[in-house]
C-alpha atoms as a PDB file:
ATOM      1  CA  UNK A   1      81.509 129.705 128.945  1.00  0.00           C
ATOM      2  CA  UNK A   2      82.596 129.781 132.457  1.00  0.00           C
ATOM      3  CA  UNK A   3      81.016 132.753 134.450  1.00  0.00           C
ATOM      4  CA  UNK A   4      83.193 135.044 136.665  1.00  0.00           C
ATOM      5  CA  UNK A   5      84.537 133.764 140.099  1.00  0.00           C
ATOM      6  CA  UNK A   6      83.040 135.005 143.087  1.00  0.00           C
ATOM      7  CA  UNK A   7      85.154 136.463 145.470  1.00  0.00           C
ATOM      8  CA  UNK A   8      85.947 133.596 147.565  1.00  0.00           C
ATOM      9  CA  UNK A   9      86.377 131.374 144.706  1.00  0.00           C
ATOM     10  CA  UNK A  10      88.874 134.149 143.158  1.00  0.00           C
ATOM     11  CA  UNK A  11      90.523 133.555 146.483  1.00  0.00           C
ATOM     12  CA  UNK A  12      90.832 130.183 146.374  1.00  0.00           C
ATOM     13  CA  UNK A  13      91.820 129.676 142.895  1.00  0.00           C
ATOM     14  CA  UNK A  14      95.108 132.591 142.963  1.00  0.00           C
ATOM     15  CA  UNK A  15      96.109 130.459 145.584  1.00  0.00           C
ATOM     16  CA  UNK A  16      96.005 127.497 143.496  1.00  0.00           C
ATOM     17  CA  UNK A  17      97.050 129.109 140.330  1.00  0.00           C
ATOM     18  CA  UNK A  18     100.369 130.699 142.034  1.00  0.00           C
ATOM     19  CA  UNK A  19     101.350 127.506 144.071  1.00  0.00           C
ATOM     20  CA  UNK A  20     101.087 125.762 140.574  1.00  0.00           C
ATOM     21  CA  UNK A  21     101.251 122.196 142.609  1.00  0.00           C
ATOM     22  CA  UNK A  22      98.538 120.337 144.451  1.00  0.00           C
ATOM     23  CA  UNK A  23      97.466 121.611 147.473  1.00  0.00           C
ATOM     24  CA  UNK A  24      95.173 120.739 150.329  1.00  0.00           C
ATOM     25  CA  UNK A  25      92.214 122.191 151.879  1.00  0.00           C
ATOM     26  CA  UNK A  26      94.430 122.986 155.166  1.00  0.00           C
ATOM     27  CA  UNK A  27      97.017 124.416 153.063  1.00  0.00           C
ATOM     28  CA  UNK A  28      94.661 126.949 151.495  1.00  0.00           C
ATOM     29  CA  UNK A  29      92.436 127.770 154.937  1.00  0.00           C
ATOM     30  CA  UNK A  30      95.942 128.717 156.472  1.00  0.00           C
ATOM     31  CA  UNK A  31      97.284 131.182 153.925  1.00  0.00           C
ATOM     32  CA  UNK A  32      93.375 132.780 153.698  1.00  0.00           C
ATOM     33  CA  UNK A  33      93.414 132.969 157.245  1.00  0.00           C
ATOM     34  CA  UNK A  34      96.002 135.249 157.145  1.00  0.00           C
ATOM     35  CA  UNK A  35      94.030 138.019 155.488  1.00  0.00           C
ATOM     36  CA  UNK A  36      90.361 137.172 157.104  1.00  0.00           C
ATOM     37  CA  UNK A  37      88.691 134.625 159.494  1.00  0.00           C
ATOM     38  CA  UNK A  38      87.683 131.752 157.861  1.00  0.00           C
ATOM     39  CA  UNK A  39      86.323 128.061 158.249  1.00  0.00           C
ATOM     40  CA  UNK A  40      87.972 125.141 157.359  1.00  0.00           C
ATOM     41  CA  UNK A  41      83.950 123.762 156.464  1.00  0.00           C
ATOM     42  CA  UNK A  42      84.056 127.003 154.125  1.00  0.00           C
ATOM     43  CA  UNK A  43      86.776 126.833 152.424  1.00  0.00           C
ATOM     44  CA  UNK A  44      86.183 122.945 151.878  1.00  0.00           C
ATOM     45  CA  UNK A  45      82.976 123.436 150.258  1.00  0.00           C
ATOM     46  CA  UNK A  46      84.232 126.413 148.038  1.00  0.00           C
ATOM     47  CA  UNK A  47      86.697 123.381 146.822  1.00  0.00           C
ATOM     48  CA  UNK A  48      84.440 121.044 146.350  1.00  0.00           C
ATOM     49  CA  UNK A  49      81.974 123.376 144.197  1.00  0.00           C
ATOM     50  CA  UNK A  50      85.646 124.477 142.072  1.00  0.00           C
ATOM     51  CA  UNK A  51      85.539 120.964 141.663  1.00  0.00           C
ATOM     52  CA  UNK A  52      81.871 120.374 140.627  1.00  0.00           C
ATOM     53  CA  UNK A  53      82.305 122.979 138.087  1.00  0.00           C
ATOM     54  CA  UNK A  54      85.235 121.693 136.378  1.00  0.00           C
ATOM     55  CA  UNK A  55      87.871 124.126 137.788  1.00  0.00           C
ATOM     56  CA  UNK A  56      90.482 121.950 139.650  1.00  0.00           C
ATOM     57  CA  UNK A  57      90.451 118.365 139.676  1.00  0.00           C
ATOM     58  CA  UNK A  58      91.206 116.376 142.974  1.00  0.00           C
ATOM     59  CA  UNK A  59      93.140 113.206 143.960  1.00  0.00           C
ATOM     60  CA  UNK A  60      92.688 111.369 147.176  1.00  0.00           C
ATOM     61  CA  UNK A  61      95.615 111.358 149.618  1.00  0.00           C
ATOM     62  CA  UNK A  62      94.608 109.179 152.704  1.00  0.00           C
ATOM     63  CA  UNK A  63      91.451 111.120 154.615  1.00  0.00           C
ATOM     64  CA  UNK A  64      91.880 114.470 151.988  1.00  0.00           C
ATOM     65  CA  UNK A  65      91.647 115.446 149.166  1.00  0.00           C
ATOM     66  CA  UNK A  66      94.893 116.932 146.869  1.00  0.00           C
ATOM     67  CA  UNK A  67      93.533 119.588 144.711  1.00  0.00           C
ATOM     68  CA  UNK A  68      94.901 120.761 141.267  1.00  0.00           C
ATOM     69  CA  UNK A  69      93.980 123.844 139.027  1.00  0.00           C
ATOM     70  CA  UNK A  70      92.428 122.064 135.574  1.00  0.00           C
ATOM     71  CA  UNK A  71      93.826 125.043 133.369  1.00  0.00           C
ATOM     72  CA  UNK A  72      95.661 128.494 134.409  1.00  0.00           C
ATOM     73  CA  UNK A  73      94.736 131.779 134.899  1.00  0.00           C
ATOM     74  CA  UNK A  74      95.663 132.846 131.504  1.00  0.00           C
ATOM     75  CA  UNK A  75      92.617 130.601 130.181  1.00  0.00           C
ATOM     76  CA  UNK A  76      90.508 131.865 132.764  1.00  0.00           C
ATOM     77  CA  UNK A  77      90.966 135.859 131.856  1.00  0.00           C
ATOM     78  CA  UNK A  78      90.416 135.049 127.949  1.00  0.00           C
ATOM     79  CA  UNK A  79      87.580 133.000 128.072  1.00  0.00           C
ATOM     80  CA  UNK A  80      85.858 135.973 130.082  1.00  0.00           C
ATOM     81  CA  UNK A  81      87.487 138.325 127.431  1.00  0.00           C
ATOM     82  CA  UNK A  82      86.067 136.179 124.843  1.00  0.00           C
ATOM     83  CA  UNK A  83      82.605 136.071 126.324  1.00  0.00           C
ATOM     84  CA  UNK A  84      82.240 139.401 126.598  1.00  0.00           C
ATOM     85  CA  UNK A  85      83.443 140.168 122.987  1.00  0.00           C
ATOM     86  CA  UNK A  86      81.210 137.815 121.366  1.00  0.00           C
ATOM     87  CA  UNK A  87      78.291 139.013 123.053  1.00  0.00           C
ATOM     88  CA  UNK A  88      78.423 142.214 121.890  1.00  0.00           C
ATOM     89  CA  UNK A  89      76.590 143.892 119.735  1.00  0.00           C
ATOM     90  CA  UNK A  90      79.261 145.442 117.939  1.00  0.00           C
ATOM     91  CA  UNK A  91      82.591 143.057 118.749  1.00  0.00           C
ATOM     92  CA  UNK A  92      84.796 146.121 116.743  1.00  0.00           C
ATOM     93  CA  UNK A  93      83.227 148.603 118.684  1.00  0.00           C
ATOM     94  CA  UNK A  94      83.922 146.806 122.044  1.00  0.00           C
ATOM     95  CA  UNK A  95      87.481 146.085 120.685  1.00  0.00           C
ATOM     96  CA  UNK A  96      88.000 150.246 119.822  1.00  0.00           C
ATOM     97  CA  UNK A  97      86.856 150.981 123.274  1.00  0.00           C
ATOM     98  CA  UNK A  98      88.921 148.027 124.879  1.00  0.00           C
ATOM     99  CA  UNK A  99      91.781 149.136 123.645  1.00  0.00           C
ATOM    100  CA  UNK A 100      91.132 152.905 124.382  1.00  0.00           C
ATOM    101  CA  UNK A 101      91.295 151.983 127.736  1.00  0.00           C
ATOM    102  CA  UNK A 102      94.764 150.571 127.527  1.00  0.00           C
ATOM    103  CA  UNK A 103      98.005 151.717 129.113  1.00  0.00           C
ATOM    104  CA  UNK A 104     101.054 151.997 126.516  1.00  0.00           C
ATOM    105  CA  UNK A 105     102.627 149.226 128.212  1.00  0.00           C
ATOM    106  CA  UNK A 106      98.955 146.908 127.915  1.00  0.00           C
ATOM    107  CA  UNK A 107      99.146 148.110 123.955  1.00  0.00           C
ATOM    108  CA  UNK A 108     102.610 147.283 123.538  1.00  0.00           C
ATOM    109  CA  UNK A 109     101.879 143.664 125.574  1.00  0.00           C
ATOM    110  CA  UNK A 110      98.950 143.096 122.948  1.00  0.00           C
ATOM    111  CA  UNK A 111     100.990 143.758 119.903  1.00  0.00           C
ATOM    112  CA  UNK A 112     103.587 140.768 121.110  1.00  0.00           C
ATOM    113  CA  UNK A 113     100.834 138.593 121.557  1.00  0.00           C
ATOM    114  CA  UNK A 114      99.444 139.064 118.083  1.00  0.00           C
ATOM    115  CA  UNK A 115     102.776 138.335 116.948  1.00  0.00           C
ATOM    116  CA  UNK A 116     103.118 135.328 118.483  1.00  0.00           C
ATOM    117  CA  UNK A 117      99.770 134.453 117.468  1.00  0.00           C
ATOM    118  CA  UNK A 118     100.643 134.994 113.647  1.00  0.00           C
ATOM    119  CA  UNK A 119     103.838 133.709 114.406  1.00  0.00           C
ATOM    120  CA  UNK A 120     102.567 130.515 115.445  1.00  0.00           C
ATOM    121  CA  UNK A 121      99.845 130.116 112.394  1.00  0.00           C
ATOM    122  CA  UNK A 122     102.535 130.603 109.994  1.00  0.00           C
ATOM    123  CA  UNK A 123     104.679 127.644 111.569  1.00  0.00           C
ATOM    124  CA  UNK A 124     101.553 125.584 111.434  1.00  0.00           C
ATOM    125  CA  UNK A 125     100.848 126.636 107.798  1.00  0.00           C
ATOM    126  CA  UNK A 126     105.005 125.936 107.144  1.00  0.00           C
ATOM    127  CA  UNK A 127     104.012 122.534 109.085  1.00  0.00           C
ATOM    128  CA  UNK A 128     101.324 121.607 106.966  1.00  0.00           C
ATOM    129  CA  UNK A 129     102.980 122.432 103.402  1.00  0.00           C
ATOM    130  CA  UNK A 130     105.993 120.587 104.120  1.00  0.00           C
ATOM    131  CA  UNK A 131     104.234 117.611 105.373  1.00  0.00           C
ATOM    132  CA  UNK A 132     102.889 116.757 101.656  1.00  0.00           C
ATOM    133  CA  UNK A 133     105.191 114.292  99.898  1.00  0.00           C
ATOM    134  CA  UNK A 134     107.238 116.248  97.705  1.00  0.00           C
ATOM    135  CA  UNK A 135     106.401 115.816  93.583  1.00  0.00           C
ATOM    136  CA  UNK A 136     109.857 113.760  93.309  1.00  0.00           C
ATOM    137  CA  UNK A 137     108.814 110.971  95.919  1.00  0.00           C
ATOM    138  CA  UNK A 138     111.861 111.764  98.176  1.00  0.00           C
ATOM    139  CA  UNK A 139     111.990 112.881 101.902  1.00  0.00           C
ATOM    140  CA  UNK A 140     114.147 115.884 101.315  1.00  0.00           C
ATOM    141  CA  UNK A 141     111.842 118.993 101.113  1.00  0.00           C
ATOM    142  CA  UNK A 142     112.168 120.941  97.384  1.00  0.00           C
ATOM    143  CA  UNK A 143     114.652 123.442  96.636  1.00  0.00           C
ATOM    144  CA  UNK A 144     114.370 127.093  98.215  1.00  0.00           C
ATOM    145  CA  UNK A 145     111.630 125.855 100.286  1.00  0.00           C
ATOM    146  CA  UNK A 146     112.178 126.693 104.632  1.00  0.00           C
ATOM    147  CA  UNK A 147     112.239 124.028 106.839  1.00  0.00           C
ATOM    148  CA  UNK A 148     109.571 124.654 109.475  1.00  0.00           C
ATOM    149  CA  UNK A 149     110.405 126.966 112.326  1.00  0.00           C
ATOM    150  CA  UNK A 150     110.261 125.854 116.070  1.00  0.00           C
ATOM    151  CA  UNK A 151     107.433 127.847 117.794  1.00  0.00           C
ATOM    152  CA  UNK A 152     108.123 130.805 119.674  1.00  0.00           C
ATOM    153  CA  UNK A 153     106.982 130.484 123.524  1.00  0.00           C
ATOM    154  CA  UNK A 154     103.735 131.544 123.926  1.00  0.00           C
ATOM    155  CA  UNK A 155     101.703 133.153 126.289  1.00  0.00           C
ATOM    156  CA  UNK A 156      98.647 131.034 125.822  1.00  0.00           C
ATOM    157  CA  UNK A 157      97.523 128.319 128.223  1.00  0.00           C
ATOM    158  CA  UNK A 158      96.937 124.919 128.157  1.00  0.00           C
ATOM    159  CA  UNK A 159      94.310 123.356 128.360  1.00  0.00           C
ATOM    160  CA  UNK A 160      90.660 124.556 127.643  1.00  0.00           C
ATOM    161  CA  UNK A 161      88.871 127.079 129.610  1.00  0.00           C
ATOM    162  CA  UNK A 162      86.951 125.218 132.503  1.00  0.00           C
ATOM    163  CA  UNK A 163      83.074 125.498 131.737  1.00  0.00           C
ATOM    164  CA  UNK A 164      83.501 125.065 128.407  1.00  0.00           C
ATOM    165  CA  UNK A 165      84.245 121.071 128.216  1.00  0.00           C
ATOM    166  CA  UNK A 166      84.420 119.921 131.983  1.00  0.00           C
ATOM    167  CA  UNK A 167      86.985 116.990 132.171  1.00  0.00           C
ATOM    168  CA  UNK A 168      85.148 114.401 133.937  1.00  0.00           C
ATOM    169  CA  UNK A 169      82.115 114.134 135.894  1.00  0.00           C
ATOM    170  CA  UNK A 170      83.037 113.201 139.560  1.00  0.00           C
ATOM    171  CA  UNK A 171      83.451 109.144 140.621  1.00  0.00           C
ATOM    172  CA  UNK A 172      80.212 107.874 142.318  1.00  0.00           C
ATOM    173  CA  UNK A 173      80.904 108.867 145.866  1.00  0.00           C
ATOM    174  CA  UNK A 174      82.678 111.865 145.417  1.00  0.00           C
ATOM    175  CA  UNK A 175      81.687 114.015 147.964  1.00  0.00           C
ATOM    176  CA  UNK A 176      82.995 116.903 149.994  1.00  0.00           C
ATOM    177  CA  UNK A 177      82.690 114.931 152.980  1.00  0.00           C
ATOM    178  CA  UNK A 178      85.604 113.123 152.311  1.00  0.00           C
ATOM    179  CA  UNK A 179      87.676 116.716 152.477  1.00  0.00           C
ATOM    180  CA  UNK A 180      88.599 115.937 155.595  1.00  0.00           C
ATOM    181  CA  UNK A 181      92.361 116.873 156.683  1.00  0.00           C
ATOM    182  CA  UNK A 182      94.617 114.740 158.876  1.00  0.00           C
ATOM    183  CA  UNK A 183      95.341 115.788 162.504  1.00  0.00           C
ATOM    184  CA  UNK A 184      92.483 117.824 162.201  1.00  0.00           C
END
């Protein structure tokens, strides 16, 4: 389970969530520098360690470093939903007061979700029946039975949560050091 952001990190990473395309370590010191006073050094190193944890992955582009978010911000917000459910002492408790502190519109975005959710178990269930050969040998699924149903769009992400499987362990000689941008 991935552990909360820290503030800088949670900086870092909306940047790279909403720009949803690689981005440099120049790219991200400029648009932070526009709300505080910060060091290119510092905001390398809070890349790097995104990086070391399994949160974006990185490609080399001459002397820097291209930097990608690993899943989306989704993921991130229900795997800390999840972890604090589970380690509960009463999950339906937690749930009650959860929701209690929900605006109409929160409750109302929940109940589409769930629907989806179903939803998409039900196609998968449709999937799975209708994948059996039928009784008569032939390809043509039996009378009065539904043809599998596209899945609705969903509002989950893709990928796993980072923390919980980390993609790949970084090549030998992977190091921050290398985070350095050109014309700098």
């Amino acid at each position: 389970m991935p552990r909360p952001l820290g503030e800088l990190e949670d900086a870092v990473m909306t940047r790279v969530w909403q720009w949803n395309r690689p981005v440099t370590v120049r790219e991200v010191l400029e648009d932070l520098q526009q709300e505080r006073s910060i060091a290119y050094t510092t905001v390398m190193t809070v890349m790097d360690n995104l990086h070391q944890k399994g949160w974006v992955r990185r490609e080399a582009e001459g002397r820097a470093y291209r930097y990608t978010a690993v899943s989306t911000r989704a993921a991130y917000s229900a795997a800390l939903m999840n972890e604090a459910w589970s380690t509960s002492d009463s999950p339906a408790a937690a749930l009650v007061a959860f929701f209690g502190m929900m605006s109409a519109e929160q409750r109302e975005a929940l109940r589409d979700a769930i629907r989806i959710v179903q939803h998409d178990e039900e196609s998968a269930a449709e999937a799975a029946a209708g994948s059996a050969t039928p009784p008569t040998g032939s390809a043509t699924p039996p009378a009065g039975s539904a043809e599998p149903a596209a899945p609705a769009p969903t509002a989950t992400a893709t990928g796993a949560a980072p923390g919980a499987a980390p993609e790949a362990a970084p090549a030998e000689g992977d190091s921050a050091e290398r985070g350095t941008e050109p014309g700098r």
